[in-house]
Protein backbone atom coordinates (compact mmCIF):
# COMPACT_ATOMS: atom_id res chain seq x y z
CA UNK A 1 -5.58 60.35 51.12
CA UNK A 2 -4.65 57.79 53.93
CA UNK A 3 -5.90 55.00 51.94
CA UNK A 4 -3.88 56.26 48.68
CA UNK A 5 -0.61 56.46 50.68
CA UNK A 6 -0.89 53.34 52.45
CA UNK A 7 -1.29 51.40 49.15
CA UNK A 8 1.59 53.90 47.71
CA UNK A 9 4.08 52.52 50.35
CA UNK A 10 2.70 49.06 50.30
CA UNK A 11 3.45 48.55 46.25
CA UNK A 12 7.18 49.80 46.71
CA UNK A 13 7.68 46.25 48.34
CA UNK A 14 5.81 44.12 46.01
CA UNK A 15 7.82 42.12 43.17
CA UNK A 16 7.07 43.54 39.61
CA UNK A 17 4.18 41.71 37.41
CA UNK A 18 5.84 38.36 35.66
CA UNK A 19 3.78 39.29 32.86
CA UNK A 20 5.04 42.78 32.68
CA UNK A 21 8.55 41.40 32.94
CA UNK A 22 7.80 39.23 29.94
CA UNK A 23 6.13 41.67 28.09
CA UNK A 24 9.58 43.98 28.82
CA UNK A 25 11.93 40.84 27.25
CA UNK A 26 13.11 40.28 30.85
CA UNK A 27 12.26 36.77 30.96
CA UNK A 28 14.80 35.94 33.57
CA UNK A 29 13.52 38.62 36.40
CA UNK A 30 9.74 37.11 35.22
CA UNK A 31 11.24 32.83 36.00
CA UNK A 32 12.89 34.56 39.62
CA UNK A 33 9.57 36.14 40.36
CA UNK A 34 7.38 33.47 39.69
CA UNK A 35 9.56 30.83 41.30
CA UNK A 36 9.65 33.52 44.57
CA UNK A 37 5.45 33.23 44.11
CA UNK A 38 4.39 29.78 43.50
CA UNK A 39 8.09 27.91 43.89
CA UNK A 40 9.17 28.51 47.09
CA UNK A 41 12.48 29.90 45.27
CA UNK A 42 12.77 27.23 43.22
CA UNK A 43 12.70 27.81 39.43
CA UNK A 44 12.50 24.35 38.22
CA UNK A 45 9.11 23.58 40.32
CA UNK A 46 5.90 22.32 38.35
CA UNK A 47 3.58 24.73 38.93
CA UNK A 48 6.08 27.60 37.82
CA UNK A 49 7.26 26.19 34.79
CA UNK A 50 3.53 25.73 33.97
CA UNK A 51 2.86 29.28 34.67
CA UNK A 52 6.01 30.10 32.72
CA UNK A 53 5.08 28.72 29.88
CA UNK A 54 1.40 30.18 30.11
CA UNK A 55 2.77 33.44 30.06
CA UNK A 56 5.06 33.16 27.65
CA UNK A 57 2.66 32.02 25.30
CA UNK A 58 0.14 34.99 25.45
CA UNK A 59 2.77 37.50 25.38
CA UNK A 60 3.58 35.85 21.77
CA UNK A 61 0.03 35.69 21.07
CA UNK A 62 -0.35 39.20 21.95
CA UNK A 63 2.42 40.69 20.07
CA UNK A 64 1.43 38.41 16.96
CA UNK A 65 -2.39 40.30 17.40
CA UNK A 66 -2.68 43.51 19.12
CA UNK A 67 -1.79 46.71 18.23
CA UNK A 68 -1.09 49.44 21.48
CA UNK A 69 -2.25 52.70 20.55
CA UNK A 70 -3.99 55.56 22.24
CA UNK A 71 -5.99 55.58 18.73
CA UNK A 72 -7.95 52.61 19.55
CA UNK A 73 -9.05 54.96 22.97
CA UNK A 74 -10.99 57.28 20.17
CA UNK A 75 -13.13 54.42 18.82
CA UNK A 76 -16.47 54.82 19.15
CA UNK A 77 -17.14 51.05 20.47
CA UNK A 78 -14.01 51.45 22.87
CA UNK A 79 -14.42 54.98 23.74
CA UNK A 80 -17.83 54.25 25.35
CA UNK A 81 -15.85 52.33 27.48
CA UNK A 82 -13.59 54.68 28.52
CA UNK A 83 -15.59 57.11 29.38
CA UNK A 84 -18.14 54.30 31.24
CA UNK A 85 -14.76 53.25 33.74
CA UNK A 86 -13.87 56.92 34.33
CA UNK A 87 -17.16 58.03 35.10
CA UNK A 88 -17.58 55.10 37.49
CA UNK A 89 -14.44 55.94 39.22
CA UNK A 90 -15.09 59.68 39.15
């Protein structure tokens, strides 16, 4: 449990996932974070502009193609998987 609680504390002070910010519509909070990451703060830097854009493209590519549901789970081809990472865990 020591482990699990360490890691537990340590993500309450890391800054959310830019992708999951995009993916949320809260493309603002994902420029601020990756500017904090790879800008030194700075929004308009190279490299985070780059990584902006990156991002923002596959979150249009993957709204345009995927579909979320916990049907796809139940597939035989994906459920094999499943089961495959939870037994490893386990």
């Amino acid at each position: 449990m020591v482990p699990a609680i360490i890691l537990f504390t340590g993500l309450l002070f890391f800054p959310k996932s830019p992708r999951w910010l995009a993916m949320k519509g809260r493309w603002d909070e994902a420029r601020e974070v990756l500017a904090g990451l790879h800008g030194g703060g700075d929004p308009s830097h190279p490299l985070v502009l780059a990584e902006f854009l990156e991002i923002e493209e596959q979150v249009r590519l993957d709204r345009e193609n995927t579909q979320n549901s916990w049907r796809e789970m139940a597939k035989p081809k994906t459920a094999k998987r499943v089961f495959l990472g939870c037994g490893l865990q386990a």
